[in-house]
C-alpha atoms as a PDB file:
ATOM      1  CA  UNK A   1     -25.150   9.562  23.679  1.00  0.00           C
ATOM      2  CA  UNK A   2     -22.678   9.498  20.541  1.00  0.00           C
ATOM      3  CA  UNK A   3     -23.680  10.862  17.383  1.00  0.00           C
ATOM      4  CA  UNK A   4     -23.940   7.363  15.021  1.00  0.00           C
ATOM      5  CA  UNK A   5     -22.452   9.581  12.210  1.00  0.00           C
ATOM      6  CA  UNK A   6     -19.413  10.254  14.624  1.00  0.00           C
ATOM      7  CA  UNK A   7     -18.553   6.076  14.475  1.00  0.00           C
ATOM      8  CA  UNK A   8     -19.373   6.031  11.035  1.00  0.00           C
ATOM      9  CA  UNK A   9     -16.852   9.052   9.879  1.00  0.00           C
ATOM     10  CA  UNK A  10     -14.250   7.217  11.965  1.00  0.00           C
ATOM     11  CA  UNK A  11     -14.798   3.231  10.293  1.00  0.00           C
ATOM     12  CA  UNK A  12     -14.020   4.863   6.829  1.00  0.00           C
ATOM     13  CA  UNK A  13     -11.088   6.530   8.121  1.00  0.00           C
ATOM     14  CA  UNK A  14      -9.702   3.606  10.113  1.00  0.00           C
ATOM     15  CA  UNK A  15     -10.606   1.596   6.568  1.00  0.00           C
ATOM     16  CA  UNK A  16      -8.849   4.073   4.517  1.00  0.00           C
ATOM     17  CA  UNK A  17      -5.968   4.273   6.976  1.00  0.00           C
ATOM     18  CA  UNK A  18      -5.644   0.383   6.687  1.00  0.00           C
ATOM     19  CA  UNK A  19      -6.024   0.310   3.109  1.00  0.00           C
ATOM     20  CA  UNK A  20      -3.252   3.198   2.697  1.00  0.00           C
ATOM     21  CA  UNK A  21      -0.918   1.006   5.155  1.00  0.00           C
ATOM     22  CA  UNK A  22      -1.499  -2.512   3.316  1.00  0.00           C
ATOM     23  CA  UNK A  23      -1.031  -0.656  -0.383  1.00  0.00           C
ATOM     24  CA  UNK A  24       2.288   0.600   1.219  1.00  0.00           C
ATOM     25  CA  UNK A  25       3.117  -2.799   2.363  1.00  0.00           C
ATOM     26  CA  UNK A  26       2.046  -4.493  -1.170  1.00  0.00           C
ATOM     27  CA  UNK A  27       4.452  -1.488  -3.082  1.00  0.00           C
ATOM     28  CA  UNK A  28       7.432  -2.017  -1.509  1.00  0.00           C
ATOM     29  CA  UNK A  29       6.935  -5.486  -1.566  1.00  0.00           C
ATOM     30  CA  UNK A  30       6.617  -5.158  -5.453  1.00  0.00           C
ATOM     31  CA  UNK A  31       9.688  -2.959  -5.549  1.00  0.00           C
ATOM     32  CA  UNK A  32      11.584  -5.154  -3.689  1.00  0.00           C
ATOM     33  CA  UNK A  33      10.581  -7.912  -5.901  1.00  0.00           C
ATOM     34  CA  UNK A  34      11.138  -6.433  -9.214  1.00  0.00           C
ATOM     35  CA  UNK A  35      14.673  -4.600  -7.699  1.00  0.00           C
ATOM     36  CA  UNK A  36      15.953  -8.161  -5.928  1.00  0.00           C
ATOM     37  CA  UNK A  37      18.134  -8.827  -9.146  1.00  0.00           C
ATOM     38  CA  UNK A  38      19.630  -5.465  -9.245  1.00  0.00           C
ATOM     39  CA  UNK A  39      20.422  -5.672  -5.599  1.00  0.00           C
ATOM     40  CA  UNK A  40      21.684  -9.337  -5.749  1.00  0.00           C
ATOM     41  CA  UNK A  41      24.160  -8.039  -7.999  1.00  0.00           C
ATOM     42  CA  UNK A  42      25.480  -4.955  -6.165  1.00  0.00           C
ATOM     43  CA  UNK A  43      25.599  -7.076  -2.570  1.00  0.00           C
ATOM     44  CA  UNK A  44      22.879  -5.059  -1.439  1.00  0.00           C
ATOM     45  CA  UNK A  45      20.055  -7.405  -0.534  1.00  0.00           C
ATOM     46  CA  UNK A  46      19.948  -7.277   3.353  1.00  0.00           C
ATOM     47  CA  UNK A  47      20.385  -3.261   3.283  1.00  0.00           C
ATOM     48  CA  UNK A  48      17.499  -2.952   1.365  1.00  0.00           C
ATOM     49  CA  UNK A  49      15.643  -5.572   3.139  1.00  0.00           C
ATOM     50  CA  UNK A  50      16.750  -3.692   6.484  1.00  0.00           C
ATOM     51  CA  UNK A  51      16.038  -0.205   5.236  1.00  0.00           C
ATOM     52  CA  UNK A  52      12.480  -1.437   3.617  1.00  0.00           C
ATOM     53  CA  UNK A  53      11.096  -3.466   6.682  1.00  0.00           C
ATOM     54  CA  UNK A  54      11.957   0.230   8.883  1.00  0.00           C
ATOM     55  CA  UNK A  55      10.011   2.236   6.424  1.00  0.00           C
ATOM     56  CA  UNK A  56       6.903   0.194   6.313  1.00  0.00           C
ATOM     57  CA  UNK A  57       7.426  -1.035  10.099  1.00  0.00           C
ATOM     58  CA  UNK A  58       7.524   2.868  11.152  1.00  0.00           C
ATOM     59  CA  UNK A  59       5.235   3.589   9.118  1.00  0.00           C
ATOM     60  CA  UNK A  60       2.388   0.899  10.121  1.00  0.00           C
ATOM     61  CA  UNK A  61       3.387   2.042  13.614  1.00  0.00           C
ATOM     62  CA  UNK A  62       2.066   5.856  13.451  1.00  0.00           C
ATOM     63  CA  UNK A  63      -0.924   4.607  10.920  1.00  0.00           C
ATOM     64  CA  UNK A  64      -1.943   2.570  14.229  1.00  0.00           C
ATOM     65  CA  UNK A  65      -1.183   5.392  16.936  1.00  0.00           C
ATOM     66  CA  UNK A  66      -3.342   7.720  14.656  1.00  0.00           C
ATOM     67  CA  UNK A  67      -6.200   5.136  14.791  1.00  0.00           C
ATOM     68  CA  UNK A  68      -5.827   4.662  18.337  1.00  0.00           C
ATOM     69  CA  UNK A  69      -5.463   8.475  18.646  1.00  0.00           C
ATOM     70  CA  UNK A  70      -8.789   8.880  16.770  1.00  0.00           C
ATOM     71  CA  UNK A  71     -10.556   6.238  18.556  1.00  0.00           C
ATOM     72  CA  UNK A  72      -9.961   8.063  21.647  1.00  0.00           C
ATOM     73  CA  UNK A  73     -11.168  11.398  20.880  1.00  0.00           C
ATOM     74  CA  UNK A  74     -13.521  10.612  17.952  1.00  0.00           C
ATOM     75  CA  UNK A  75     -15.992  12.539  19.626  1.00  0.00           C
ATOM     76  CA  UNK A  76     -13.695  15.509  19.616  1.00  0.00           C
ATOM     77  CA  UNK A  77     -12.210  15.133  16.178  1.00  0.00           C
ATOM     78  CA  UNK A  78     -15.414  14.393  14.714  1.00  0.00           C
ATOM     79  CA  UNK A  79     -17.728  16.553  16.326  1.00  0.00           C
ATOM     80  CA  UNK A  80     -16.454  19.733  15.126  1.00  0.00           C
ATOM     81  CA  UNK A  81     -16.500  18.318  11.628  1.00  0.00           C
ATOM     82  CA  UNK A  82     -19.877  17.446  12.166  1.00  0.00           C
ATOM     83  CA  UNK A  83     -21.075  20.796  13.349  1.00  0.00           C
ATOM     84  CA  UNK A  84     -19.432  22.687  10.517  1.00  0.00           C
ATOM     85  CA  UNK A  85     -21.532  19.912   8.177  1.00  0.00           C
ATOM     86  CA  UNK A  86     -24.829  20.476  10.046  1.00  0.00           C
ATOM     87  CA  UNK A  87     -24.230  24.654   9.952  1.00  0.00           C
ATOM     88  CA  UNK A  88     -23.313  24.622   6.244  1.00  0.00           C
ATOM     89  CA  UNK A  89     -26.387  22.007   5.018  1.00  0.00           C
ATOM     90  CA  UNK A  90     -28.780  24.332   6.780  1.00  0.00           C
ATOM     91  CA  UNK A  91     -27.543  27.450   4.747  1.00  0.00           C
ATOM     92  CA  UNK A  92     -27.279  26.250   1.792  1.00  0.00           C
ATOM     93  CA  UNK A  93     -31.192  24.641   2.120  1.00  0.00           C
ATOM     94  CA  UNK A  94     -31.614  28.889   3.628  1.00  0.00           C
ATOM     95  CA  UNK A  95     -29.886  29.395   0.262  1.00  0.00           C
ATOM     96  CA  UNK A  96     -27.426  31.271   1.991  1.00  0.00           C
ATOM     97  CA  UNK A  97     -24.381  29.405   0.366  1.00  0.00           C
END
């Protein structure tokens, strides 16, 4: 049986992990948008386009392998933080820490 504290640890990371990827996704959007003048004028448009789409496209890619990583050995991952937790609540209600 799976800890419920295990599948909640790894729901806010796969949230957080989503989050970080979308506000990656929304600043280079922004960038592109307030830059798309500047590159107009140099000729530089579909480089930048190019470059920007590998960047976020790469980096969506290992944001998703790390999820899928952590889904498989959540129990792993999160277990050991989980036993560290558990060991340092119950010293510091011993008043040990």
């Amino acid at each position: 049986m799976q800890d419920p504290r295990v599948s909640a640890m790894f729901g806010r990371d796969r949230a957080a992990a989503i989050l970080a990827v979308c506000l990656v996704w929304l600043v280079y959007g922004f960038t592109f948008w307030t830059m798309r003048e500047a590159f107009a004028a140099s000729g530089l448009t579909g480089m930048m386009i190019g470059i920007g789409l590998c960047v976020v496209l790469l980096n969506t890619a290992a944001i998703a392998a790390m999820i899928r990583h952590y889904g498989e050995d959540r129990a792993a991952i999160y277990g050991m933080d989980l036993y560290y937790l558990d060991r340092l609540r119950a010293m510091r209600r011993k008043g040990e820490v």
